[in-house]
C-alpha atoms as a PDB file:
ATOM      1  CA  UNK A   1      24.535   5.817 -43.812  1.00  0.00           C
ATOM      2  CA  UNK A   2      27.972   7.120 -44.123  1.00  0.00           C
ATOM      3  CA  UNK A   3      30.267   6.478 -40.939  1.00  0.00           C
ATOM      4  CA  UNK A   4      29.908   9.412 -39.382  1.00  0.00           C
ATOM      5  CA  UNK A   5      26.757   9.820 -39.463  1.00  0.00           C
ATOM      6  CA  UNK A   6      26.399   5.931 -38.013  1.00  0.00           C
ATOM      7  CA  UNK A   7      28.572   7.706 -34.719  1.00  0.00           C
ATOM      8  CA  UNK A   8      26.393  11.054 -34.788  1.00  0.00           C
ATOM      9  CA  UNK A   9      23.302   8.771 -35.004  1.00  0.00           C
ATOM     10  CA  UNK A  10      24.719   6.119 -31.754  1.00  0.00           C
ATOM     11  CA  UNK A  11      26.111   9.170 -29.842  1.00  0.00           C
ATOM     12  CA  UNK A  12      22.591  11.017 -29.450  1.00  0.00           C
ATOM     13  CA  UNK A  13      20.682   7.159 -28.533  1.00  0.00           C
ATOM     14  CA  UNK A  14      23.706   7.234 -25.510  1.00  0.00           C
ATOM     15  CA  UNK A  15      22.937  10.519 -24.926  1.00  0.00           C
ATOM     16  CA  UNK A  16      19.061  10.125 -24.212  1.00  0.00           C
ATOM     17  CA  UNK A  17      18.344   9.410 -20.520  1.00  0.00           C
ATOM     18  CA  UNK A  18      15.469   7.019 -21.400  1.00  0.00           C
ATOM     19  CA  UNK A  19      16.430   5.921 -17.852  1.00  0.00           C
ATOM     20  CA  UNK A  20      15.694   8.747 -15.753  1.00  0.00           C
ATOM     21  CA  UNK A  21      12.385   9.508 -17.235  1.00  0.00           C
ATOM     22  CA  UNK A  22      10.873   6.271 -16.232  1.00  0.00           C
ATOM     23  CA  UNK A  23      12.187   5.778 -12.857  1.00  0.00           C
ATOM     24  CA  UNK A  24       9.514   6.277 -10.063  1.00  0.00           C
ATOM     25  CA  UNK A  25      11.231   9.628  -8.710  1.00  0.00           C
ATOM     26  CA  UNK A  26      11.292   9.935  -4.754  1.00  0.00           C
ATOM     27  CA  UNK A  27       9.621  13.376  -5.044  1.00  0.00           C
ATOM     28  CA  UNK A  28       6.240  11.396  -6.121  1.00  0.00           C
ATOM     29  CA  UNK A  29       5.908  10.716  -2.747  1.00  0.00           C
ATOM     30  CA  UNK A  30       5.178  14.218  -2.106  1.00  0.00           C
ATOM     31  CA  UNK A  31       1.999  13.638  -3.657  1.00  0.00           C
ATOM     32  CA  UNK A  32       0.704  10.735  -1.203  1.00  0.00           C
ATOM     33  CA  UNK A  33      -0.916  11.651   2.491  1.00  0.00           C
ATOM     34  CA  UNK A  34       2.106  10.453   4.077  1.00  0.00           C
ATOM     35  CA  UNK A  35       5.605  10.959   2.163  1.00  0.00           C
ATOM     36  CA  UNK A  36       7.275   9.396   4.824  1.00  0.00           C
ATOM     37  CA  UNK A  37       5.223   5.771   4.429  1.00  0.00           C
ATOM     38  CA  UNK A  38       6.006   6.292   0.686  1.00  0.00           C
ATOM     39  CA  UNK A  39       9.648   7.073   1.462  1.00  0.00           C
ATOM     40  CA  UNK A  40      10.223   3.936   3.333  1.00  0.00           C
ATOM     41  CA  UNK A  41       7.737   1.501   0.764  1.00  0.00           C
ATOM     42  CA  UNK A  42      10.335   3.480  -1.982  1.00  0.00           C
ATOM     43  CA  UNK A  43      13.849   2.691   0.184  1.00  0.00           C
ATOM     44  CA  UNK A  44      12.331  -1.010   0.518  1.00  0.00           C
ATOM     45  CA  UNK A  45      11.376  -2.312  -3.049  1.00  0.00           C
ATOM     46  CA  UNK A  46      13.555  -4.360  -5.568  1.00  0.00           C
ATOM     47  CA  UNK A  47      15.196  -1.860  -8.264  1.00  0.00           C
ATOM     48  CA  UNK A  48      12.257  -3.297 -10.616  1.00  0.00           C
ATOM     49  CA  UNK A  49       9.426  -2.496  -8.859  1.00  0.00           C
ATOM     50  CA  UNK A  50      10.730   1.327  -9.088  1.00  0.00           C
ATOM     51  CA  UNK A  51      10.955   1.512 -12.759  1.00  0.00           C
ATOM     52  CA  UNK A  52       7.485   3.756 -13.243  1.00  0.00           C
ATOM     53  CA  UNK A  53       4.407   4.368 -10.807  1.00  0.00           C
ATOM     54  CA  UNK A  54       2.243   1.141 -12.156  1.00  0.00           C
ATOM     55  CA  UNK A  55       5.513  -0.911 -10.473  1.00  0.00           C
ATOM     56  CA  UNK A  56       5.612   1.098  -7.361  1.00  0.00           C
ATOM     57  CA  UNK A  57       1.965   1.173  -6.884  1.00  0.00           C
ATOM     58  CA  UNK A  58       1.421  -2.227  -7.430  1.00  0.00           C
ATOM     59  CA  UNK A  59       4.705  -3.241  -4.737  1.00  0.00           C
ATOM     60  CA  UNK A  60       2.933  -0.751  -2.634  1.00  0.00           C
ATOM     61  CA  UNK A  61      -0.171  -2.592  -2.661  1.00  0.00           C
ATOM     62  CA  UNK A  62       0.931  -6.095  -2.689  1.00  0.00           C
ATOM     63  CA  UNK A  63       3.158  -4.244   0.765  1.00  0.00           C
ATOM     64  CA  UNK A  64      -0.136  -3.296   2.076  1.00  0.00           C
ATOM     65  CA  UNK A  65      -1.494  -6.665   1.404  1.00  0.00           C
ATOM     66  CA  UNK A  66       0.888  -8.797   3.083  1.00  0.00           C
ATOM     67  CA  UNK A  67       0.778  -5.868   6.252  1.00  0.00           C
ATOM     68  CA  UNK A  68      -3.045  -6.625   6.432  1.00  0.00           C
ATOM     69  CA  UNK A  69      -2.374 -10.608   6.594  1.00  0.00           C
ATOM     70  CA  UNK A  70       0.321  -9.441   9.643  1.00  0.00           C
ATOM     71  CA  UNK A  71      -2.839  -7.731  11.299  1.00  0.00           C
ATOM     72  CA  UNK A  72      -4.546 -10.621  11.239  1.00  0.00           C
ATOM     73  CA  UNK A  73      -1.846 -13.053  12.602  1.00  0.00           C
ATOM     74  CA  UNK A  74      -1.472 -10.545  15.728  1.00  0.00           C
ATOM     75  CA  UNK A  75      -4.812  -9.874  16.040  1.00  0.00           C
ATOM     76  CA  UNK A  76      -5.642 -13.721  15.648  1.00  0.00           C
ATOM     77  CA  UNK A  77      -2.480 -13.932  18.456  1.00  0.00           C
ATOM     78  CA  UNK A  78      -3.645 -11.576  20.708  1.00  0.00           C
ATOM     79  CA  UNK A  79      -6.988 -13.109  21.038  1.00  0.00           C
ATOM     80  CA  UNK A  80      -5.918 -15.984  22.281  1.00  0.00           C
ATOM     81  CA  UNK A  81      -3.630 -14.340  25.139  1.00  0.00           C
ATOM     82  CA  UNK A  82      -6.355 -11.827  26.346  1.00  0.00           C
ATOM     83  CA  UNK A  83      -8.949 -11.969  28.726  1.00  0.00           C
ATOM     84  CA  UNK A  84     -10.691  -9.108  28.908  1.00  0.00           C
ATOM     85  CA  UNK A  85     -13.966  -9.542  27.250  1.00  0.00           C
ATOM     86  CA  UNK A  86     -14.659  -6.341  25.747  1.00  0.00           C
ATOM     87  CA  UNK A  87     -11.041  -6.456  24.631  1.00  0.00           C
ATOM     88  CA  UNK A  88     -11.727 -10.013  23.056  1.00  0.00           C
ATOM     89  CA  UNK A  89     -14.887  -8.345  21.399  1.00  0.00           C
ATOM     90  CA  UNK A  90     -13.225  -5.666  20.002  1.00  0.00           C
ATOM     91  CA  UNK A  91     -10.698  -7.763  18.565  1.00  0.00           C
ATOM     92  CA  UNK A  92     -13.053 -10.149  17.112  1.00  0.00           C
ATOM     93  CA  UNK A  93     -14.470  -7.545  15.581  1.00  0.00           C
ATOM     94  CA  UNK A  94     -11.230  -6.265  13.787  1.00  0.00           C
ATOM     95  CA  UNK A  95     -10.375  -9.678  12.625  1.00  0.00           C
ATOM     96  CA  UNK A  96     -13.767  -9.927  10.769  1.00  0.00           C
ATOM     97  CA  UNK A  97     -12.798  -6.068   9.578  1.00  0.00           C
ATOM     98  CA  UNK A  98      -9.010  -7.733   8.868  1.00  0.00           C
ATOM     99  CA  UNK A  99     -10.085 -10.514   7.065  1.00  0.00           C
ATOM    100  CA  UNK A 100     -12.333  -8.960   4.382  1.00  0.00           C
ATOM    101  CA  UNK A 101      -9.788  -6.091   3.727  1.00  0.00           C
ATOM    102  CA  UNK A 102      -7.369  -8.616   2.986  1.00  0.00           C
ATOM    103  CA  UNK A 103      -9.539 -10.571   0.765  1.00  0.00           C
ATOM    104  CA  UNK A 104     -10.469  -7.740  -0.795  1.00  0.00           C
ATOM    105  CA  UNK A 105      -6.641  -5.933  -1.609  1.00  0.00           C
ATOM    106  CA  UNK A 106      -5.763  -9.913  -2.959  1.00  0.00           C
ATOM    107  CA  UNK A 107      -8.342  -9.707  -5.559  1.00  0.00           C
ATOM    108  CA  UNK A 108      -7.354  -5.904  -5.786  1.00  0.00           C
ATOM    109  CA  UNK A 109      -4.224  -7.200  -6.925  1.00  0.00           C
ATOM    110  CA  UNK A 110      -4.740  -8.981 -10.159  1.00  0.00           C
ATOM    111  CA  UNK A 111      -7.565  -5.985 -10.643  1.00  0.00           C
ATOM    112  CA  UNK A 112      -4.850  -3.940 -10.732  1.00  0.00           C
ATOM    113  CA  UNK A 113      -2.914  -5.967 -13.154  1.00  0.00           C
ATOM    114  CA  UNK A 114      -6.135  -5.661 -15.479  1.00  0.00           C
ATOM    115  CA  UNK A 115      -6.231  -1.919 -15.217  1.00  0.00           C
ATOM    116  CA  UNK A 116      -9.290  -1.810 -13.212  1.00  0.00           C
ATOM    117  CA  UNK A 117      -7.975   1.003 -10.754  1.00  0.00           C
ATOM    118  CA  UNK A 118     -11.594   1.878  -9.348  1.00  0.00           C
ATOM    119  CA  UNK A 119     -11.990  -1.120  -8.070  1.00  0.00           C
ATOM    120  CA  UNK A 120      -8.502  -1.426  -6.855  1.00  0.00           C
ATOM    121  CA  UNK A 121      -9.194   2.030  -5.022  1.00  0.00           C
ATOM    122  CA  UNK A 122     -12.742   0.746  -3.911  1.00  0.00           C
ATOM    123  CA  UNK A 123     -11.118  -2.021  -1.897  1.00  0.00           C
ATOM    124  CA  UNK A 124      -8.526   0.164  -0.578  1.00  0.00           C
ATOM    125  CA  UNK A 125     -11.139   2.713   0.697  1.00  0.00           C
ATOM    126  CA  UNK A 126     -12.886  -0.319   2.321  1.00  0.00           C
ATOM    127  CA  UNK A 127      -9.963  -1.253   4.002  1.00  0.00           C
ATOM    128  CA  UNK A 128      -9.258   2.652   4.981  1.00  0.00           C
ATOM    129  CA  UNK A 129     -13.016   2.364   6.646  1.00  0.00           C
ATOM    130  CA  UNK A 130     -12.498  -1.017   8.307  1.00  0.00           C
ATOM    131  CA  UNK A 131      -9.044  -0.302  10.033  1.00  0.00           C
ATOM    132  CA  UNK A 132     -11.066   3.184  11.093  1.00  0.00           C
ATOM    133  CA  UNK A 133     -13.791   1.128  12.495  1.00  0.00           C
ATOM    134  CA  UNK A 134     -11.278  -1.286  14.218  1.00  0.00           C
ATOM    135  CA  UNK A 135      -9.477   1.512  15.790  1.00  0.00           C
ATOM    136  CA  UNK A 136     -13.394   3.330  16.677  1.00  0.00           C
ATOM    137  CA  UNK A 137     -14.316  -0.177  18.445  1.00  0.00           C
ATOM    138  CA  UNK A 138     -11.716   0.333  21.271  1.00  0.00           C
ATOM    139  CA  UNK A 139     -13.000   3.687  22.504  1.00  0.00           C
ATOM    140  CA  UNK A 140     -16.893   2.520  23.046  1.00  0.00           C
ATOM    141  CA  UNK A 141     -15.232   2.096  26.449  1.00  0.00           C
ATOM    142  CA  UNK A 142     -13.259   4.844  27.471  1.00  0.00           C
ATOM    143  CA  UNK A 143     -10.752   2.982  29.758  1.00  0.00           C
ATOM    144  CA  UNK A 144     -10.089   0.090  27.438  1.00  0.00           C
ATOM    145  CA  UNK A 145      -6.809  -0.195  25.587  1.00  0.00           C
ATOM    146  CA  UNK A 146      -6.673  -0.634  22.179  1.00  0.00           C
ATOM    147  CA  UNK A 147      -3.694  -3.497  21.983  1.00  0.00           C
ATOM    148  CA  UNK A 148      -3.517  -2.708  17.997  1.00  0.00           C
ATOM    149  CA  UNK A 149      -3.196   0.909  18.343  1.00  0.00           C
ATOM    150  CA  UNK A 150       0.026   2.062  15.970  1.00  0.00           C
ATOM    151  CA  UNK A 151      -0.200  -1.099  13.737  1.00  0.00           C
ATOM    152  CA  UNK A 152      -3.734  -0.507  12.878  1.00  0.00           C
ATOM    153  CA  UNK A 153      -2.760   2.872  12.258  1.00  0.00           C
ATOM    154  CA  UNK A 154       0.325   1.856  10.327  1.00  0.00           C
ATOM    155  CA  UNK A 155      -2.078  -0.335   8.245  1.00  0.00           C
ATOM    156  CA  UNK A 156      -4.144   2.742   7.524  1.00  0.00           C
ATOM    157  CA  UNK A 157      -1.503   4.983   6.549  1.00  0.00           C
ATOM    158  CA  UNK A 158      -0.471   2.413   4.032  1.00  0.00           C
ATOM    159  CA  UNK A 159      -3.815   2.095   2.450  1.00  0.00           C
ATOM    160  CA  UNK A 160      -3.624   6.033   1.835  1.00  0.00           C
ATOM    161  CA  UNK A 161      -0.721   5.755   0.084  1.00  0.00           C
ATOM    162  CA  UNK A 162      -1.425   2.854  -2.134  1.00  0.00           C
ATOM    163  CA  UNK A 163      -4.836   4.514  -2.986  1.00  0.00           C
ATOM    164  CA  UNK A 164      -2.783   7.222  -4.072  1.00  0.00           C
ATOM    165  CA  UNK A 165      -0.201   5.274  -5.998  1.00  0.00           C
ATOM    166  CA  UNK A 166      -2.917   3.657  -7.640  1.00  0.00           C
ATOM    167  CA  UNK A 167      -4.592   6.884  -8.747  1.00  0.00           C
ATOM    168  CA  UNK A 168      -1.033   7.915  -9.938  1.00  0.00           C
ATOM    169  CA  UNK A 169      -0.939   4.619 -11.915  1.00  0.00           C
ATOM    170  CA  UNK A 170      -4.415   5.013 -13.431  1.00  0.00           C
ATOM    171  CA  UNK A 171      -3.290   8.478 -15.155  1.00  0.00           C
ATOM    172  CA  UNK A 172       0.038   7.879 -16.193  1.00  0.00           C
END
């Protein structure tokens, strides 16, 4: 390879923005139920878990993961301070509801590392139902206050957008 060619030849590598096309772009989020969950999950993860959508989704659900275990530590919280017993019900009720979503997204976890996105998505779903049927328990009695209210809704909106991450991930 004569020398010019060599600098031809390492001017058009510099020149490729190999970069840029892997990145997890912020208009992705577009794509989930809520862009501006996504946005913040996006404005929150390390530079390497933005590098494509498997990275992303995978932050996103190890996010929603540790958010479900934070449930569970105010719901486990709250039980102890209340004393309403339909309120205490309730809440015993979402803890059950808490505690197998959680299970469920930690084993969806190294699923996901194996590439088995249904099941990954399965377990989101579940948890999608089960923070719907948390929420659902609170109005059986119309004057009782749901103490979880935006968190269990925060939880849910999460979900959504890791389920969609995920699909992402599965067809990249």
């Amino acid at each position: 390879m004569s020398f010019s060619n060599y600098y031809f030849f390492f001017f058009i590598v510099l020149a490729i923005p190999t970069h840029l096309a892997a990145d997890f772009a912020p208009d992705n989020c577009e794509k989930t139920p809520f862009l501006g969950e996504c946005t913040s999950l996006l404005k929150s993860a390390p530079e390497a878990d933005k590098k494509d959508v498997q990275s992303f989704a995978k932050f996103a659900l190890k996010t929603t993961c540790s958010n479900g275990v934070t449930m569970q530590e105010k719901i486990s919280s709250l039980l102890k301070t209340t004393s309403d017993e339909f309120v205490k019900k309730c809440l015993t009720k979402c803890s059950e509801l808490y505690l197998g979503s959680t299970k469920k997204l930690e084993e969806s976890i190294v699923a996901f590392d194996s590439k088995a996105y249904k099941d990954v998505q399965a377990s989101l779903t579940e948890a999608i139902a089960g923070s719907d049927d948390c929420r659902v328990s609170f109005k059986e009695k119309v004057e009782a206050e749901d103490p979880l209210g935006d968190l269990n809704f925060e939880f849910n909106k999460l979900c959504s957008v890791s389920k969609k991450l995920v699909e992402m991930a599965e067809t990249n």
